[in-house]
C-alpha atoms as a PDB file:
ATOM      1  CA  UNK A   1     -14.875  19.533  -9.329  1.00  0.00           C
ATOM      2  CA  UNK A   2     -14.204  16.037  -7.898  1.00  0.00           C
ATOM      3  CA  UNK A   3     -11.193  13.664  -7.853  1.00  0.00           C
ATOM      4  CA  UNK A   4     -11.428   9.954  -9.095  1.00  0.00           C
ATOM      5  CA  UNK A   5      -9.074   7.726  -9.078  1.00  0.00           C
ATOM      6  CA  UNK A   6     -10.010   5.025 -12.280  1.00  0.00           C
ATOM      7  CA  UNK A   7      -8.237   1.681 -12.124  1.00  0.00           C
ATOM      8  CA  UNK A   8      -8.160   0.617 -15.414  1.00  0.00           C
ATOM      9  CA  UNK A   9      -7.067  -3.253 -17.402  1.00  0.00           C
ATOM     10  CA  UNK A  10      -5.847  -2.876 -20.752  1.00  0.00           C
ATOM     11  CA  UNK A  11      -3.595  -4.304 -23.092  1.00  0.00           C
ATOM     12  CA  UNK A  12       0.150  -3.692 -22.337  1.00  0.00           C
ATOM     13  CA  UNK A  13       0.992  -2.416 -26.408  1.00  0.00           C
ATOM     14  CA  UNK A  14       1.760   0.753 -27.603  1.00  0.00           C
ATOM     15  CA  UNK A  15      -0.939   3.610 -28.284  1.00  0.00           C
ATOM     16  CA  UNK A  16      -3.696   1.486 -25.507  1.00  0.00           C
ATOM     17  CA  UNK A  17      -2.543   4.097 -22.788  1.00  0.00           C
ATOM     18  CA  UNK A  18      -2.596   6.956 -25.042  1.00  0.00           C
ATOM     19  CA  UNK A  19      -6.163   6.276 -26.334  1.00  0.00           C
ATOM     20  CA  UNK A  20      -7.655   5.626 -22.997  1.00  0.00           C
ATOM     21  CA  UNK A  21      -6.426   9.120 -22.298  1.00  0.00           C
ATOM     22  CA  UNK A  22      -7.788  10.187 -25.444  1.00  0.00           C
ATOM     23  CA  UNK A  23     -10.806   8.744 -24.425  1.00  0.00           C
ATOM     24  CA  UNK A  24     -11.011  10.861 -20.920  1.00  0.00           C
ATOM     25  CA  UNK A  25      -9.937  13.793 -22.122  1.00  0.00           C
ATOM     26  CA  UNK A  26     -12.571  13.739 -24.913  1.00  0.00           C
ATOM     27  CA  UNK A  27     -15.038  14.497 -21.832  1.00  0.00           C
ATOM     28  CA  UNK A  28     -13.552  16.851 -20.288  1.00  0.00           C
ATOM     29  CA  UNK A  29     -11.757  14.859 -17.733  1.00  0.00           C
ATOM     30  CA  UNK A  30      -8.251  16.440 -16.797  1.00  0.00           C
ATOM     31  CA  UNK A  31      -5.994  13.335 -15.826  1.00  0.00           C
ATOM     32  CA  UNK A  32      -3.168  14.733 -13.042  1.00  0.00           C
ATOM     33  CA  UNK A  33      -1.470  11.449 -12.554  1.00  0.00           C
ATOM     34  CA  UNK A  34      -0.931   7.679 -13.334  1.00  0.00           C
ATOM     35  CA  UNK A  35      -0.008   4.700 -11.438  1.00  0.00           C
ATOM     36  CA  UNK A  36       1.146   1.691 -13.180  1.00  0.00           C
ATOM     37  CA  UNK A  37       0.219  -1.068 -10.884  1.00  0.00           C
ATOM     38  CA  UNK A  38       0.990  -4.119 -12.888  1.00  0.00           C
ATOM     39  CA  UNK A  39       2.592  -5.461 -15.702  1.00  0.00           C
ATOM     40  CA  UNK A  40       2.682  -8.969 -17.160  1.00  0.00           C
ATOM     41  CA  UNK A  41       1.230 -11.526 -19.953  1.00  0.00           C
ATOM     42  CA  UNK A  42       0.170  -8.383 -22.146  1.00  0.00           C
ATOM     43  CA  UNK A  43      -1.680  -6.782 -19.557  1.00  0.00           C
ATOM     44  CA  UNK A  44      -1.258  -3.773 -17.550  1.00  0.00           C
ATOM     45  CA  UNK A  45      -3.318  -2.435 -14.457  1.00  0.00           C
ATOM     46  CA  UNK A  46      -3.131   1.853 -14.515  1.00  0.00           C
ATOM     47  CA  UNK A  47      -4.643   3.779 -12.040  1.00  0.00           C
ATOM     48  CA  UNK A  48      -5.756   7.539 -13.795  1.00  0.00           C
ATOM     49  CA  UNK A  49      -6.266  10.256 -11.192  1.00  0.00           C
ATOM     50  CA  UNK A  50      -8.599  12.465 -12.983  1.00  0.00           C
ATOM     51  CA  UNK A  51     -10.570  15.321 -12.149  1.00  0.00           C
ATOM     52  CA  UNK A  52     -14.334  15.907 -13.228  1.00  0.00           C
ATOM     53  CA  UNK A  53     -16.786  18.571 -13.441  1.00  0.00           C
ATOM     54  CA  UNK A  54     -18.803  16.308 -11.549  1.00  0.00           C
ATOM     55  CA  UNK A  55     -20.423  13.010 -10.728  1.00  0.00           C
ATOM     56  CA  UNK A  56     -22.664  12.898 -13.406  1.00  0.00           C
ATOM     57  CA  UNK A  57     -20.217  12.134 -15.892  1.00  0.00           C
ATOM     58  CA  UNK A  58     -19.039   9.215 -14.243  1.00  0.00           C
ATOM     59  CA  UNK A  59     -20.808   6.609 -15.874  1.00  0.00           C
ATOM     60  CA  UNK A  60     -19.696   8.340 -19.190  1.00  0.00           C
ATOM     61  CA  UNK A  61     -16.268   7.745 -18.274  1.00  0.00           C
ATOM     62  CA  UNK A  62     -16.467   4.653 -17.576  1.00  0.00           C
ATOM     63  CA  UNK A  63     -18.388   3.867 -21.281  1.00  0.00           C
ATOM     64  CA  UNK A  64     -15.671   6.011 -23.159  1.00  0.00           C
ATOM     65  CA  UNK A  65     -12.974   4.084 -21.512  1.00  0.00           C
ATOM     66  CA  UNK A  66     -14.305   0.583 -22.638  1.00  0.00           C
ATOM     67  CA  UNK A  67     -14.837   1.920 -26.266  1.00  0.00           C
ATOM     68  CA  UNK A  68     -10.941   1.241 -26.450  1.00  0.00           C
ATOM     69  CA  UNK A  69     -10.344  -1.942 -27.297  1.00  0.00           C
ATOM     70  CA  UNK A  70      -9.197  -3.988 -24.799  1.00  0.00           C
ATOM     71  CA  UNK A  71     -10.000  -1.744 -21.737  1.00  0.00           C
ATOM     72  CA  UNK A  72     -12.064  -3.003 -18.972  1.00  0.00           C
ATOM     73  CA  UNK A  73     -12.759  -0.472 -15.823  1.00  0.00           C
ATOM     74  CA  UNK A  74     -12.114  -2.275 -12.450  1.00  0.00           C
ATOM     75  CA  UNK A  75     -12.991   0.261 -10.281  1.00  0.00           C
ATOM     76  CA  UNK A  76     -13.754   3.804  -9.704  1.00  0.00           C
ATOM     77  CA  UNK A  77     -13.343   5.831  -6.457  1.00  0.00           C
ATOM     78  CA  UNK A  78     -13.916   9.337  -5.657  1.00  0.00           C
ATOM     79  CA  UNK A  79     -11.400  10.699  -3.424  1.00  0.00           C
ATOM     80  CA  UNK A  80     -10.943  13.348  -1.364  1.00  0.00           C
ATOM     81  CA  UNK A  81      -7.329  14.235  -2.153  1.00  0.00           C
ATOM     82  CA  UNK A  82      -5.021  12.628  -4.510  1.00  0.00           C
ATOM     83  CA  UNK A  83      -2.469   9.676  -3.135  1.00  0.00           C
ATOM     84  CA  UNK A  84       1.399  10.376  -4.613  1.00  0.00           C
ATOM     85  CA  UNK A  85       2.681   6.888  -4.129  1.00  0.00           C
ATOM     86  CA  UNK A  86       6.178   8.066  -4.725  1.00  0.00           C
ATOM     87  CA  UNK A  87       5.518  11.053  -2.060  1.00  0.00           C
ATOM     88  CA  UNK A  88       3.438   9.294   0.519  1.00  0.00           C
ATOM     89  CA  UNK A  89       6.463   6.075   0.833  1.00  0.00           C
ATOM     90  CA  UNK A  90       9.407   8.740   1.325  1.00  0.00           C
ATOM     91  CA  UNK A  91       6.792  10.259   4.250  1.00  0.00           C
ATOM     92  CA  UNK A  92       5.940   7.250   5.846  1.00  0.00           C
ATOM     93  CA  UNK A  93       9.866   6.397   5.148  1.00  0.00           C
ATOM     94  CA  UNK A  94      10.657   9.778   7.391  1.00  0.00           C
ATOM     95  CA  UNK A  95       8.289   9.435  10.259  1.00  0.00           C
ATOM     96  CA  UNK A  96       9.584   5.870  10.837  1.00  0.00           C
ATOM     97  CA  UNK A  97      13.140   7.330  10.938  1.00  0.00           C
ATOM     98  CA  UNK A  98      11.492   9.953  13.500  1.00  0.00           C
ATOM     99  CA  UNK A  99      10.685   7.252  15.703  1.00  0.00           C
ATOM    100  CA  UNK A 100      11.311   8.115  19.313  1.00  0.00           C
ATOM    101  CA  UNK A 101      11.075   4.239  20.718  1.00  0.00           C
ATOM    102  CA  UNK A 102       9.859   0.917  19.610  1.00  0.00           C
ATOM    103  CA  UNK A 103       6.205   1.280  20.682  1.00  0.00           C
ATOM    104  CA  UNK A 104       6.544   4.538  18.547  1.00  0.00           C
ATOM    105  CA  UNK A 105       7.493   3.086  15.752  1.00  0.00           C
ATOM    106  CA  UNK A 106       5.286   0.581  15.811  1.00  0.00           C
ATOM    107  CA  UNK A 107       2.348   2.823  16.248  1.00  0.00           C
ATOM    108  CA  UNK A 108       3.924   4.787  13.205  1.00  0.00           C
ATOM    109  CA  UNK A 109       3.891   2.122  10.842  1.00  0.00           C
ATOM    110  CA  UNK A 110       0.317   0.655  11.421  1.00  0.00           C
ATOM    111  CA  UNK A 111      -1.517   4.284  11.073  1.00  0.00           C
ATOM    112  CA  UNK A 112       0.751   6.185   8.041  1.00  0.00           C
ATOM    113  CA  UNK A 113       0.493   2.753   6.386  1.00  0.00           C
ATOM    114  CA  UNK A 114      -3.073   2.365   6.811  1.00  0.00           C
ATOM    115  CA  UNK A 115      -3.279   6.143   5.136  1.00  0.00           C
ATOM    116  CA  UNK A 116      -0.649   5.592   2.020  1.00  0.00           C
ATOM    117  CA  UNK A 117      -2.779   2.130   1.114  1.00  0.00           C
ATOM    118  CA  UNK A 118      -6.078   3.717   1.508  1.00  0.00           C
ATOM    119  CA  UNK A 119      -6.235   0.710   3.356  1.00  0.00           C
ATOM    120  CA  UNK A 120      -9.711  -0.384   6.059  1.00  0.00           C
ATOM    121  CA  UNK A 121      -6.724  -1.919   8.450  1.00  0.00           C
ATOM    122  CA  UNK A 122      -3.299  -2.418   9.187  1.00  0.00           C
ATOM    123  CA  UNK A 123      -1.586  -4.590  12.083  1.00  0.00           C
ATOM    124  CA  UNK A 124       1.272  -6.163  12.915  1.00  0.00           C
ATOM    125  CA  UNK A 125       1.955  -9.110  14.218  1.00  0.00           C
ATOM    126  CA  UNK A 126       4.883 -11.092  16.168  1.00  0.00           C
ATOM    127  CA  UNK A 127       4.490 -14.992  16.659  1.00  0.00           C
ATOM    128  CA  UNK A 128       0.723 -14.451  16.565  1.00  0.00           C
ATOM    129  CA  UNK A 129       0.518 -11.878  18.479  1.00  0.00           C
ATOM    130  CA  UNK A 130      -0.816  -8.784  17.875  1.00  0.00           C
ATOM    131  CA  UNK A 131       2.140  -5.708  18.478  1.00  0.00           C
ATOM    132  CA  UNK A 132      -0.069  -2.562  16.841  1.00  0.00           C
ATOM    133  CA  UNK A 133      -3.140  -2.021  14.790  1.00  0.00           C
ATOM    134  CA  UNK A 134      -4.924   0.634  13.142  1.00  0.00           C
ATOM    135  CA  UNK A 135      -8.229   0.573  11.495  1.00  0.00           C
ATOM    136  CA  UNK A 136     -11.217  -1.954  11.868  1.00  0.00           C
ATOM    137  CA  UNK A 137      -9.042  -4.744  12.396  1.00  0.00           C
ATOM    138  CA  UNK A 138     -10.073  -8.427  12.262  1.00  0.00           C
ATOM    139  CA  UNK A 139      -9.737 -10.036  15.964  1.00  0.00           C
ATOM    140  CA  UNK A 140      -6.721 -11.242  17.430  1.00  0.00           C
ATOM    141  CA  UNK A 141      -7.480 -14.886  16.632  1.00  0.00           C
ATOM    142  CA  UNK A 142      -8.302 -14.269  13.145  1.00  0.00           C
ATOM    143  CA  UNK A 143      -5.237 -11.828  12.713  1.00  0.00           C
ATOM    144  CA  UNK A 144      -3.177 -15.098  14.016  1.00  0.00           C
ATOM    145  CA  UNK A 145      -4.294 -17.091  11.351  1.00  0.00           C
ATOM    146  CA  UNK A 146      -3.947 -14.754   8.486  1.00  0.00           C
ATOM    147  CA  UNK A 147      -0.342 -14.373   9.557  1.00  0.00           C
ATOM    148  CA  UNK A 148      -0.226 -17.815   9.925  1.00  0.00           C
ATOM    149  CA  UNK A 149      -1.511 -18.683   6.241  1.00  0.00           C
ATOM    150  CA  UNK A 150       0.360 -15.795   4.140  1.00  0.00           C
ATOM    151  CA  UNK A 151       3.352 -16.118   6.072  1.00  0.00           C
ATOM    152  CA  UNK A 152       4.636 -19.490   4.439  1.00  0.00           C
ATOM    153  CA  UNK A 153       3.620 -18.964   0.470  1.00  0.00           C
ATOM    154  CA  UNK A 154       6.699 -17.813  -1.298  1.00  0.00           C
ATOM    155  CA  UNK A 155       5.267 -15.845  -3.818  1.00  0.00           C
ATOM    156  CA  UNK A 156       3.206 -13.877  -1.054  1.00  0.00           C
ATOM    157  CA  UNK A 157       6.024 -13.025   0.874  1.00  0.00           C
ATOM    158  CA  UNK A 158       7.800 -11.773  -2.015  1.00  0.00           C
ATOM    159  CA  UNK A 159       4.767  -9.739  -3.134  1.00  0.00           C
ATOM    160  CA  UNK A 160       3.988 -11.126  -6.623  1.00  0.00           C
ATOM    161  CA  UNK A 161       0.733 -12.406  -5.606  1.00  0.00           C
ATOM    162  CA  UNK A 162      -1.697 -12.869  -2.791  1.00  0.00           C
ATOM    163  CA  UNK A 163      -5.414 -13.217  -1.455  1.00  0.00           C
ATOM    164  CA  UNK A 164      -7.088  -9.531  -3.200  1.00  0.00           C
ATOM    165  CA  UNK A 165      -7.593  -8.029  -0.132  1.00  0.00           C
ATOM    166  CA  UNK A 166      -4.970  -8.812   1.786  1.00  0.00           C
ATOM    167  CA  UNK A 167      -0.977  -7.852   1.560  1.00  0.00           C
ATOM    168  CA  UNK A 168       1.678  -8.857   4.026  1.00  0.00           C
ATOM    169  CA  UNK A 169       5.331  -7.737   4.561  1.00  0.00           C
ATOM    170  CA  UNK A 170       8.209  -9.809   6.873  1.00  0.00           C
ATOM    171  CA  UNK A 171       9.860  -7.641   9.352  1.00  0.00           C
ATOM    172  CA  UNK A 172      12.658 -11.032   9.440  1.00  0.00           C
ATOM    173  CA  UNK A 173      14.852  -9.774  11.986  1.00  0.00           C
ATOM    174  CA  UNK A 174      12.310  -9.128  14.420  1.00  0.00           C
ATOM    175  CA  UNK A 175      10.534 -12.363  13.208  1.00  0.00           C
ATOM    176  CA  UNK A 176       6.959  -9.993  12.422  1.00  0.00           C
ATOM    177  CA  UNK A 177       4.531  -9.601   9.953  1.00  0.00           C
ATOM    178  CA  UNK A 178       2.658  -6.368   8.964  1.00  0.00           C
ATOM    179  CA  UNK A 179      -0.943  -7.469   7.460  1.00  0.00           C
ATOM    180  CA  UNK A 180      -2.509  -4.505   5.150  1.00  0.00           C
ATOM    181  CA  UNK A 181      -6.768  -5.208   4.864  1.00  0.00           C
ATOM    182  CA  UNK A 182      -8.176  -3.655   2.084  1.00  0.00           C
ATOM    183  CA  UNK A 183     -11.874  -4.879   0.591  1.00  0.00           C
ATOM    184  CA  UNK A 184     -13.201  -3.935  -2.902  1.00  0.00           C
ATOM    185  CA  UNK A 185      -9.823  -2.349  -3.602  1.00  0.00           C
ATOM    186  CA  UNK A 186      -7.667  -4.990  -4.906  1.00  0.00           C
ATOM    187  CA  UNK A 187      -4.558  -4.975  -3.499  1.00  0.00           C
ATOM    188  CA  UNK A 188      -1.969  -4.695  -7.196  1.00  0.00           C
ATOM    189  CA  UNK A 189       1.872  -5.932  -7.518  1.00  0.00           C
ATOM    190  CA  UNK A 190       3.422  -2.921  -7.026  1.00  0.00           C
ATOM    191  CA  UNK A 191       1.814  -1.741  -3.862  1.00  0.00           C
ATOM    192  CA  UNK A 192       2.941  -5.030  -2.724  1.00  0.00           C
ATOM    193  CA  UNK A 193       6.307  -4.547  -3.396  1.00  0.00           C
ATOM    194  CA  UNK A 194       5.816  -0.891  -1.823  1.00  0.00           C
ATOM    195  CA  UNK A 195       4.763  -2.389   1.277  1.00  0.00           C
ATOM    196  CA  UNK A 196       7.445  -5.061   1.551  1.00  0.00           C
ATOM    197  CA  UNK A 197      10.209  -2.100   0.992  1.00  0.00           C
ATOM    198  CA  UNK A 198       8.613  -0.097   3.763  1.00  0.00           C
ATOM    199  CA  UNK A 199       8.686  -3.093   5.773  1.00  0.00           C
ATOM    200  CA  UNK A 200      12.162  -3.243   5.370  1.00  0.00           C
ATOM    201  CA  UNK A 201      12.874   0.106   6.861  1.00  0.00           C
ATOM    202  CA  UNK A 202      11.004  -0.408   9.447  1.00  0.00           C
ATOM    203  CA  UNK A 203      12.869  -3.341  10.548  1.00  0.00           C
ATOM    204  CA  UNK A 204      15.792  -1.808  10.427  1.00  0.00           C
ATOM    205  CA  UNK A 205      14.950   1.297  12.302  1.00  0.00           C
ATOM    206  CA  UNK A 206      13.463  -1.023  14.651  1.00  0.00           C
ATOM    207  CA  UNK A 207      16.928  -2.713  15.273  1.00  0.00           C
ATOM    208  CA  UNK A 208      18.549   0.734  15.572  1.00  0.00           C
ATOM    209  CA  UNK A 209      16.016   1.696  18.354  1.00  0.00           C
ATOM    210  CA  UNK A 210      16.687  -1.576  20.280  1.00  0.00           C
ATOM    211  CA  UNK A 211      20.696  -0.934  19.776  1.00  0.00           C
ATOM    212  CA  UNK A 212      20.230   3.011  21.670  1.00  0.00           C
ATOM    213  CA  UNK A 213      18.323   1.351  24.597  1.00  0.00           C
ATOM    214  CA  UNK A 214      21.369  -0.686  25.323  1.00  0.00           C
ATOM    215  CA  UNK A 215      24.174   0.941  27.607  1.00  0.00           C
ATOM    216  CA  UNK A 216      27.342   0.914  26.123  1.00  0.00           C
ATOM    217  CA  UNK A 217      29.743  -1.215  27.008  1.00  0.00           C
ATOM    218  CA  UNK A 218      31.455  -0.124  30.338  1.00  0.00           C
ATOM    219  CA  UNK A 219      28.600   2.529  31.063  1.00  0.00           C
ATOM    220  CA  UNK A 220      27.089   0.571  33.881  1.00  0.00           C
ATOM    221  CA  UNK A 221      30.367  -0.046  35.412  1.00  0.00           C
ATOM    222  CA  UNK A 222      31.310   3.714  35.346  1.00  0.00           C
ATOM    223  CA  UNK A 223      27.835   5.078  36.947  1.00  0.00           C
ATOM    224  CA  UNK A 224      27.689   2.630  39.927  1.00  0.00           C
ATOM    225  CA  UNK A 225      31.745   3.248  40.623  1.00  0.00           C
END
């Protein structure tokens, strides 16, 4: 038995999804999940996770699947466990909260983000400069000016498009930027919008870590009197 995960275009109507499904099940494929990963101008990117006798009905697949009208395989990947979007971002979501300082945190976001995306890398970035990374990052220069070019495009930092193999989220009160690499994977709308939300937490646990380092107000005073 292996897993595949089967990233699939077809046209966004009623009865495409059903007959793709059809079209799987007709060889014996047993689909465990689905991950709409973008909607818009008819079209709609799934992503089946399906489980197969074995390889050697791959290619099948793939020729059953593009008997429906409309369909066009993107990709196909044989994994070794299957991700739960939904799952994996209230994980990541609770080890950032876990976060026992800054540095921690930091270090938390780049590698549990570089594991929910399936992604090659994942770093982040403050005024150019790189603050954690995980994976087999580009070099500091050229992580500068990715930041630098996806930082200003509005649509990229609001996640509705962007380079393929490249996402970025703002961590605006800390004035950083998390880069996720990914090649041959494209990178769809709503793991965009996944990262940018996770991004968001993490900023905000960030500021929360910053406030506990502080002393309190008349703390000082009391310890040196």
């Amino acid at each position: 038995m292996i897993h595949v995960l089967i990233r699939v275009w077809l046209p966004d109507r009623p009865g495409a999804l059903g007959a793709v499904a059809s079209r799987i099940g007709a060889i014996r494929g047993d689909i465990v999940g689905l991950d709409v990963l973008e909607r818009g101008d008819g079209v709609a990117v799934d992503e089946f996770a399906v489980e197969l006798e074995s390889d050697e009905v791959l290619a099948m697949v793939v020729r059953e699947i593009e008997e429906v009208d409309g369909a066009k395989v993107e990709e196909v990947r044989t994994v070794t466990d299957f991700p739960d979007p939904r799952l994996d971002a209230l994980d990541s979501a609770a080890a950032l909260c876990s976060a026992i300082g800054v540095d921690d945190l930091h270090h938390v976001l780049v590698t549990h983000l570089r594991r929910e995306f399936l992604a090659d890398w994942v770093a982040l970035l403050h005024h150019g400069e790189t603050l954690s990374r995980d994976g087999d990052a580009p070099a500091p220069d050229k992580l500068a000016a990715l930041a630098a070019g996806t930082a200003a495009p509005p649509m990229v930092a609001d996640g509705i498009a962007g380079p393929e193999d490249l996402a970025v989220a703002a961590l605006a009160d800390h004035d950083a930027l998390l880069l996720v690499g990914r090649e041959g994977h494209p990178l769809r709308r709503r793991e965009r919008a996944q990262l940018i939300a996770l991004g968001r937490i993490a900023d905000r646990a960030w500021t929360l870590l910053e406030a506990m380092r502080r002393p309190r107000r008349g703390e000082r005073h009391t310890r040196s009197a």
